[in-house]
N, C-alpha and C. Protein backbone atom coordinates (compact mmCIF):
# COMPACT_ATOMS: atom_id res chain seq x y z
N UNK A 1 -77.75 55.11 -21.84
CA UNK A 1 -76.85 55.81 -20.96
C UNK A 1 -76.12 56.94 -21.71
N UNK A 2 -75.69 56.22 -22.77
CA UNK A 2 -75.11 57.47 -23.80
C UNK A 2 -75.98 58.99 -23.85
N UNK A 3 -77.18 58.55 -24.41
CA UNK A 3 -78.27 59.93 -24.47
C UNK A 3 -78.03 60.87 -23.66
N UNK A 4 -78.37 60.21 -21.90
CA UNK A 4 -78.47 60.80 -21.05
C UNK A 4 -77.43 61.94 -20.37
N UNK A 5 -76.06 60.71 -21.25
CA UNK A 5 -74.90 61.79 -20.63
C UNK A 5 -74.62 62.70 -21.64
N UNK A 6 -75.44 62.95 -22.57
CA UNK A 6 -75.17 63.67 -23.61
C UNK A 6 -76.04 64.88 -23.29
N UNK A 7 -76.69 64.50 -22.93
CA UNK A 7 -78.18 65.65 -22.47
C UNK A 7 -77.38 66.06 -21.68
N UNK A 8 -76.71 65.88 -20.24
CA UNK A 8 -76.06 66.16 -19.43
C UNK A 8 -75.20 67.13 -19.87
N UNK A 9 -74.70 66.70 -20.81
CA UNK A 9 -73.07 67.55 -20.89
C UNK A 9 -73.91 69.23 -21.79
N UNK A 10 -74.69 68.76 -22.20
CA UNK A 10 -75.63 69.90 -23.10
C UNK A 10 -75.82 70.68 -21.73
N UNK A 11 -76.53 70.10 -20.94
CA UNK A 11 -77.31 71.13 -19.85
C UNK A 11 -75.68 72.27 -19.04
N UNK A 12 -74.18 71.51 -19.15
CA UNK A 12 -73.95 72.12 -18.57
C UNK A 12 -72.88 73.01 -19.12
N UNK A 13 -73.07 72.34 -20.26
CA UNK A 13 -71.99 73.13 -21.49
C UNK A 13 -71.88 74.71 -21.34
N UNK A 14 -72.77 75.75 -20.96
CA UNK A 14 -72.71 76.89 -20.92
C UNK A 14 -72.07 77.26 -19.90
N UNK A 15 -72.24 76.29 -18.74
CA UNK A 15 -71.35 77.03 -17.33
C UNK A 15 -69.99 76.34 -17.88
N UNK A 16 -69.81 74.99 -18.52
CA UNK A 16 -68.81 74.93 -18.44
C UNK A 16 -67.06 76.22 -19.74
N UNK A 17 -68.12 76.15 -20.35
CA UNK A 17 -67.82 77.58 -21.85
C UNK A 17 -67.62 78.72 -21.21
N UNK A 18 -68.23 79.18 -20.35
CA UNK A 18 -68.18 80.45 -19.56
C UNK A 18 -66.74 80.34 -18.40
N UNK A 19 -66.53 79.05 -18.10
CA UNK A 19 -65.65 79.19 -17.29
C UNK A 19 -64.18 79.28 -18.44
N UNK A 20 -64.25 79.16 -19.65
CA UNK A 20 -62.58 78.74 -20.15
C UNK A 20 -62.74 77.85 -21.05
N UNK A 21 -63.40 76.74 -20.87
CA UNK A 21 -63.13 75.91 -21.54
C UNK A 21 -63.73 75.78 -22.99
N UNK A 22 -63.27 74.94 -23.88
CA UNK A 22 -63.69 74.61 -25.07
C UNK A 22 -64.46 73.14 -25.30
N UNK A 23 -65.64 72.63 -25.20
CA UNK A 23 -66.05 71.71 -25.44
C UNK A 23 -66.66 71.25 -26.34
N UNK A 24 -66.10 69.69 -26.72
CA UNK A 24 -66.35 69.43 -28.21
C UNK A 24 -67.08 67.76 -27.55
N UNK A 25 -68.19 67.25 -28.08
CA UNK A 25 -68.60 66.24 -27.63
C UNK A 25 -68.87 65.41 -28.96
N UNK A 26 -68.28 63.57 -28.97
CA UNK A 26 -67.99 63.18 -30.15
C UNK A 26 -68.57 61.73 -30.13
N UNK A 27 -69.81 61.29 -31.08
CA UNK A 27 -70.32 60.16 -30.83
C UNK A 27 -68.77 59.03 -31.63
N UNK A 28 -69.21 57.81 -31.17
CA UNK A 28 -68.36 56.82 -31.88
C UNK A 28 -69.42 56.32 -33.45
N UNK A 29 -68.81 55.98 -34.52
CA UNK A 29 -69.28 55.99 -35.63
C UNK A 29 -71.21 54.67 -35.24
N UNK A 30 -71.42 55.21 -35.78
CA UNK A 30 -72.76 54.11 -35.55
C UNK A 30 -73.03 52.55 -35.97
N UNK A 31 -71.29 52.25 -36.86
CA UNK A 31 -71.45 50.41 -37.21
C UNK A 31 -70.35 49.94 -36.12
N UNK A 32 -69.74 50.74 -34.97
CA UNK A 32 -69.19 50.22 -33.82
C UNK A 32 -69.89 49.50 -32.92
N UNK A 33 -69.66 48.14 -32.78
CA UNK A 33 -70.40 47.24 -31.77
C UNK A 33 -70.84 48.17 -30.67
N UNK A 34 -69.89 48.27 -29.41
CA UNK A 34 -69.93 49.05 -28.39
C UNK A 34 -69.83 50.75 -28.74
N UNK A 35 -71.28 50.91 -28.89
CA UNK A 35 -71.03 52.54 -28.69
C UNK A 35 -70.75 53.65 -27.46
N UNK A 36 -70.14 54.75 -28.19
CA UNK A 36 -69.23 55.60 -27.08
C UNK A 36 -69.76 56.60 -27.25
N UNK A 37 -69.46 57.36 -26.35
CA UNK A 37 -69.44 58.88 -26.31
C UNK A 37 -68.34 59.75 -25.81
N UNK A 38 -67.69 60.73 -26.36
CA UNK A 38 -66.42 61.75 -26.06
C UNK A 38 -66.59 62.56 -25.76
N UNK A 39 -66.55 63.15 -24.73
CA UNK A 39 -66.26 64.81 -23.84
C UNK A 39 -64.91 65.57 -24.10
N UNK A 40 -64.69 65.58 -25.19
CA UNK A 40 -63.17 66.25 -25.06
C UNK A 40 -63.11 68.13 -24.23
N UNK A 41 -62.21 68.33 -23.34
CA UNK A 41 -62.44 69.63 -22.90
C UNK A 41 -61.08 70.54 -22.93
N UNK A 42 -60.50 71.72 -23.47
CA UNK A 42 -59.22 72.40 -23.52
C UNK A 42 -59.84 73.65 -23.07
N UNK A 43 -58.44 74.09 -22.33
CA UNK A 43 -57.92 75.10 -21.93
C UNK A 43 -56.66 75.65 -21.91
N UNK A 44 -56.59 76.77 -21.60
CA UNK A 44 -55.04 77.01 -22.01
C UNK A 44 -54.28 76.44 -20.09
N UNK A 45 -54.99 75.88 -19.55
CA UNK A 45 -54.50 75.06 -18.39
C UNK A 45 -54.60 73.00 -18.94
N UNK A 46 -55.22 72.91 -19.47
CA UNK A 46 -56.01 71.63 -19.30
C UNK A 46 -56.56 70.79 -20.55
N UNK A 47 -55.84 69.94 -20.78
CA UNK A 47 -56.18 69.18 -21.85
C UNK A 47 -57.36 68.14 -21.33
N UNK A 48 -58.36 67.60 -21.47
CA UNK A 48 -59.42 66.75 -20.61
C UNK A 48 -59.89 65.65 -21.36
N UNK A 49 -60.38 64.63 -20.97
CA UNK A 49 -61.20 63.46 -21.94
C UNK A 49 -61.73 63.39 -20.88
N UNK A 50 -63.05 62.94 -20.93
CA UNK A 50 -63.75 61.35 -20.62
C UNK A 50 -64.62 60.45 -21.92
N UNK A 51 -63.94 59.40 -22.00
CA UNK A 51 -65.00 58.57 -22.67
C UNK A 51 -65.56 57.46 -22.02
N UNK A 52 -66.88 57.91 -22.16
CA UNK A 52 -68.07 56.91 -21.24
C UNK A 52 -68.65 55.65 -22.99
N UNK A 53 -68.51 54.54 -21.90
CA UNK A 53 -69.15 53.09 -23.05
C UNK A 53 -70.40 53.16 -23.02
N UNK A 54 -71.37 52.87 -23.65
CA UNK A 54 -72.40 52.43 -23.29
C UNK A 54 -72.86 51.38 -22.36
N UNK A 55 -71.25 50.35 -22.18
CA UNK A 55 -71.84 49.47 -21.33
C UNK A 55 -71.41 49.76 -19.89
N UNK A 56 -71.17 51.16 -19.70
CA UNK A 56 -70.87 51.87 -18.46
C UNK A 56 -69.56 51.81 -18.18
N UNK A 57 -68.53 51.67 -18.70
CA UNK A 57 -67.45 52.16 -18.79
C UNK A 57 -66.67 53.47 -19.02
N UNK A 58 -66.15 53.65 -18.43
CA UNK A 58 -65.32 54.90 -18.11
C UNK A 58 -63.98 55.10 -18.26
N UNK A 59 -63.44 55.59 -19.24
CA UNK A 59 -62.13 56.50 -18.53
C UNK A 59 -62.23 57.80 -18.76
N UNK A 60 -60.85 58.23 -17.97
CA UNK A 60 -60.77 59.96 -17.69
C UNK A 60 -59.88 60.02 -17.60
N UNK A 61 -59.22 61.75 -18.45
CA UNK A 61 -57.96 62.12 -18.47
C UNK A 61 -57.92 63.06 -18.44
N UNK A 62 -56.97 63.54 -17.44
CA UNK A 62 -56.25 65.33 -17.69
C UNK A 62 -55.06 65.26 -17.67
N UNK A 63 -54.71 66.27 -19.18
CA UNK A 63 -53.04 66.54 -19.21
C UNK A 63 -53.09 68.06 -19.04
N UNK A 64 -51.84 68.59 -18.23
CA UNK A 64 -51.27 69.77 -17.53
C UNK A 64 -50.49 70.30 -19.02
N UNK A 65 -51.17 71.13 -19.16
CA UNK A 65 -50.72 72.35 -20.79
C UNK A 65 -49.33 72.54 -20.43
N UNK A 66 -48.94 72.96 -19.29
CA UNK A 66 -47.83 73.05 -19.34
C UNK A 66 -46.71 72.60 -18.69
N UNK A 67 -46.87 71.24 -17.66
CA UNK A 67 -45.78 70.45 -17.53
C UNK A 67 -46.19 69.17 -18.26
N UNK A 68 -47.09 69.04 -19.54
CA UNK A 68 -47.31 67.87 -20.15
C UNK A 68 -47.21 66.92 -19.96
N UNK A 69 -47.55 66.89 -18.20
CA UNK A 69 -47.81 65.65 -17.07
C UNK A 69 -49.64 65.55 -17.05
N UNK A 70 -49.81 63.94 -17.44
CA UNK A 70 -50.55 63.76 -16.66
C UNK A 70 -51.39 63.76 -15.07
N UNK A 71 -52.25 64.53 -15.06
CA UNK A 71 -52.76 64.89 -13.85
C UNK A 71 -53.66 63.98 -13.39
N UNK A 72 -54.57 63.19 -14.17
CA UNK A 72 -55.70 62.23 -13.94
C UNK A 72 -55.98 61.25 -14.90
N UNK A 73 -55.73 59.86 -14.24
CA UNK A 73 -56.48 59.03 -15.53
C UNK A 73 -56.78 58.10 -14.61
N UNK A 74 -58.09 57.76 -14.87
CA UNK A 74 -58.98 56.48 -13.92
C UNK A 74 -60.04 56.03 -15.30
N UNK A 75 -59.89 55.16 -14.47
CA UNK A 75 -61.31 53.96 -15.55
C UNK A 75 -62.24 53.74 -14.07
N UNK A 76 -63.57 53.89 -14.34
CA UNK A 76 -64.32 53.21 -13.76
C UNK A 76 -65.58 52.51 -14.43
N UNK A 77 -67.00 52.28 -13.88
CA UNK A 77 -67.49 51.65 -14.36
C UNK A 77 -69.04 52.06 -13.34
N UNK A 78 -69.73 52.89 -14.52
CA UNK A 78 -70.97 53.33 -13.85
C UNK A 78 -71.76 52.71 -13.18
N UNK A 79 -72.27 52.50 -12.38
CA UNK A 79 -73.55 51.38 -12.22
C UNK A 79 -74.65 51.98 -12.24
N UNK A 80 -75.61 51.42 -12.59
CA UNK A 80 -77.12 51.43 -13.35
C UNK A 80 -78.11 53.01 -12.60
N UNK A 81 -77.88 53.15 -11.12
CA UNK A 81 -78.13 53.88 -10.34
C UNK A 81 -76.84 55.09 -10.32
N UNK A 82 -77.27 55.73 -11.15
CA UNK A 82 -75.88 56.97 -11.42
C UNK A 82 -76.27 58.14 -11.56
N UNK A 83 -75.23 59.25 -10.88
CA UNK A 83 -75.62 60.78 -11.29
C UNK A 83 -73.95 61.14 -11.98
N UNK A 84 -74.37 61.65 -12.97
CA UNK A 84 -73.22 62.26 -13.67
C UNK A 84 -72.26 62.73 -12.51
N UNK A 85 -72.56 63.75 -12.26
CA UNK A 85 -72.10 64.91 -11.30
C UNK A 85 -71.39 64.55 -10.12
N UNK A 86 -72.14 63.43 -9.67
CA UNK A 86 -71.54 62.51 -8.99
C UNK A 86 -70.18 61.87 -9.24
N UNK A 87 -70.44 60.81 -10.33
CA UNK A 87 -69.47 59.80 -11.17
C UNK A 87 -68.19 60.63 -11.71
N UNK A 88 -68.31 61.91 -12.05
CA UNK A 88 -67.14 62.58 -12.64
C UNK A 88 -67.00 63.71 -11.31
N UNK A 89 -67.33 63.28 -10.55
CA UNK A 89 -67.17 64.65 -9.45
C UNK A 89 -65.32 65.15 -9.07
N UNK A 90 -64.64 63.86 -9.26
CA UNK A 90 -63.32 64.39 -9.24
C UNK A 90 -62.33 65.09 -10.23
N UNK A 91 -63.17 64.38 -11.59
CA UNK A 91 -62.61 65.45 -12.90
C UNK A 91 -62.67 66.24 -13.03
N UNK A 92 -64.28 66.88 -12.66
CA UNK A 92 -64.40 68.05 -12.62
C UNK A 92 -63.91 69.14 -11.32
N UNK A 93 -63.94 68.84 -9.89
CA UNK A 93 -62.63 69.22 -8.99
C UNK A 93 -61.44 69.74 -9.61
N UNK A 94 -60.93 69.17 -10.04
CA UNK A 94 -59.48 69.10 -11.26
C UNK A 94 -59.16 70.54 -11.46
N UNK A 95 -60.35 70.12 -12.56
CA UNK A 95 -60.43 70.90 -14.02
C UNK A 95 -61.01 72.64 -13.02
N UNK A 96 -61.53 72.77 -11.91
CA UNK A 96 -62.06 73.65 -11.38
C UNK A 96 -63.72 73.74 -11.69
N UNK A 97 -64.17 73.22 -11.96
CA UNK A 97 -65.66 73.01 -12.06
C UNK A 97 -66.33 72.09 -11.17
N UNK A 98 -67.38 72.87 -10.63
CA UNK A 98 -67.84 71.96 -9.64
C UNK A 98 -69.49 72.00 -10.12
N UNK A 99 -70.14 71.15 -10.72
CA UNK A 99 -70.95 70.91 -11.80
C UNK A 99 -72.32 70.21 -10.86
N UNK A 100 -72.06 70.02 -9.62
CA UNK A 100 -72.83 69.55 -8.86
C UNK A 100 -73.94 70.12 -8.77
């Protein structure tokens, strides 16, 4: 699952770079039981996470640059039958990207 959302975030990294943002994507060390993957995303609007588990776990975060309010944080939990684009479709709403 990891791979896939990694491939993912590759395929859309250019629209998402073009719009503003800065994306930095960060594996978890490789002697971690449960491996992860990090989407970190900034803007001069938008601080962003998602970290997806391998065992389909989810959370998501956006902090507001400048009322240093949280705007979004949910945990969910992928199931086996998943489209990215889908699964993060409200983060990216947010953030102004519609990645669909």
């Amino acid at each position: 699952m990891l791979t896939q959302f990694e491939n993912w975030m590759q395929e859309k990294r250019q629209e998402i770079e073009n719009r503003g943002y800065q994306l930095e994507i960060v594996k978890s060390p490789s002697d971690i039981v449960e491996q992860s993957l990090r989407l970190d995303l900034d803007s001069d609007n938008y601080i962003a996470r998602i970290t997806l588990w391998d065992s389909g776990d989810s959370q998501q975060e956006i902090i507001d640059v400048v009322s240093e309010q949280m705007v979004f944080d949910e945990y969910f939990k992928i199931s086996a039958n998943f489209n990215f684009s889908k699964a993060f479709e409200k983060f990216f709403n947010i953030l102004k990207l519609n990645l669909c």
